[in-house]
Protein backbone atom coordinates (compact mmCIF):
# COMPACT_ATOMS: atom_id res chain seq x y z
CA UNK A 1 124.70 -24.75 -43.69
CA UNK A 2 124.87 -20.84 -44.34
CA UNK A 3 122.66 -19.57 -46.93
CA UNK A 4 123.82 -17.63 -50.22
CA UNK A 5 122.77 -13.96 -49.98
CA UNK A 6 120.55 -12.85 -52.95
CA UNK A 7 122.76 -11.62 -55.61
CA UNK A 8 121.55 -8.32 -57.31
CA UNK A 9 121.73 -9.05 -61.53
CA UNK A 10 122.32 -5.59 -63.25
CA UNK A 11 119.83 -5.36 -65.98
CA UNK A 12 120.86 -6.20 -69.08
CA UNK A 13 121.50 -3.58 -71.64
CA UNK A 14 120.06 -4.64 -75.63
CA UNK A 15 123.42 -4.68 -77.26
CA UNK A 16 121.09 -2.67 -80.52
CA UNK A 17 120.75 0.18 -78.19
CA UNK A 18 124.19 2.37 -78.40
CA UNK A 19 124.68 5.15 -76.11
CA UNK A 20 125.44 8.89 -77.62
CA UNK A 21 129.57 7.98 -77.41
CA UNK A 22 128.94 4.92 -79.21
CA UNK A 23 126.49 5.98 -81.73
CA UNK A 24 128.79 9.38 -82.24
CA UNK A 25 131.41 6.40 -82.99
CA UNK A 26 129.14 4.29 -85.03
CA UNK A 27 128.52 7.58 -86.91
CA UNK A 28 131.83 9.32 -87.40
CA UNK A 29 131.02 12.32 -85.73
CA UNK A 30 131.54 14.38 -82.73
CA UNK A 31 129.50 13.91 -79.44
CA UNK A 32 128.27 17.53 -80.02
CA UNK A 33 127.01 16.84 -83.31
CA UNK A 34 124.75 14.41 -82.20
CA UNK A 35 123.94 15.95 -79.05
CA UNK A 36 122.60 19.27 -81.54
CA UNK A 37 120.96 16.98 -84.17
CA UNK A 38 118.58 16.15 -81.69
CA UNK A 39 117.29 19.55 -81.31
CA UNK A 40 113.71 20.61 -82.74
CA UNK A 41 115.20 22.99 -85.62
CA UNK A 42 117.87 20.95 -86.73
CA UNK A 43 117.16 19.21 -90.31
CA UNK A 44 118.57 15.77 -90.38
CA UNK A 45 118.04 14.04 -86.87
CA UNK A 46 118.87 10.06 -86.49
CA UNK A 47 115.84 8.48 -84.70
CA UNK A 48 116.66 8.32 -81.11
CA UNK A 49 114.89 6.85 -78.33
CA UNK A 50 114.72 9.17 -74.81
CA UNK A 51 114.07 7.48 -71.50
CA UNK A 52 113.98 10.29 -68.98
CA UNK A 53 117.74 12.01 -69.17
CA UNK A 54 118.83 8.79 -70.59
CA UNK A 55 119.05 8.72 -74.76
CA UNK A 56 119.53 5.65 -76.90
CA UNK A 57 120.24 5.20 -80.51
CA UNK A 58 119.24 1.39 -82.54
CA UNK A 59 121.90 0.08 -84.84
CA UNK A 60 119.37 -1.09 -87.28
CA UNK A 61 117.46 2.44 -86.74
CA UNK A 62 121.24 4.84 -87.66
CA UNK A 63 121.83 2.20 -90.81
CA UNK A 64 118.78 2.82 -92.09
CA UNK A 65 119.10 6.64 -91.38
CA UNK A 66 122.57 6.43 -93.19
CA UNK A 67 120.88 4.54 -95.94
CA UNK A 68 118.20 7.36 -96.48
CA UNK A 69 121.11 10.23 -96.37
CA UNK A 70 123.14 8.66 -99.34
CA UNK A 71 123.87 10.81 -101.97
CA UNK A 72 125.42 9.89 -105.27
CA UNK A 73 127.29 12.70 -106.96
């Protein structure tokens, strides 16, 4: 009877956490917009979440961040 080798399971990415593509997509703006909202002088940042080199946006987090930019004319 041969034994079944250990698979290795990829860790599962939270579906809520969107990369910088996919939050630029979720958005409606350019990768390079986000990529310079995030830095320390700019004036409206969405909340991101850094994990080393790695950056993360929450769905729930950029709807809310929408809902606080709304602006009625």
């Amino acid at each position: 009877m041969k034994r079944k080798k250990p698979t290795k399971k990829k860790p599962k990415i939270d579906p809520e956490l969107l990369t910088e593509r996919d939050a630029a997509n979720f958005l409606g703006v350019s990768m390079s917009w986000i990529q310079k909202s995030r830095h320390p002088d700019a004036t409206s940042t969405p909340p991101f979440i850094a994990f080393g080199r790695n950056i993360r946006y929450s769905k729930t987090d950029l709807k809310a961040w929408i809902k606080d930019h709304r602006r009625s004319a």
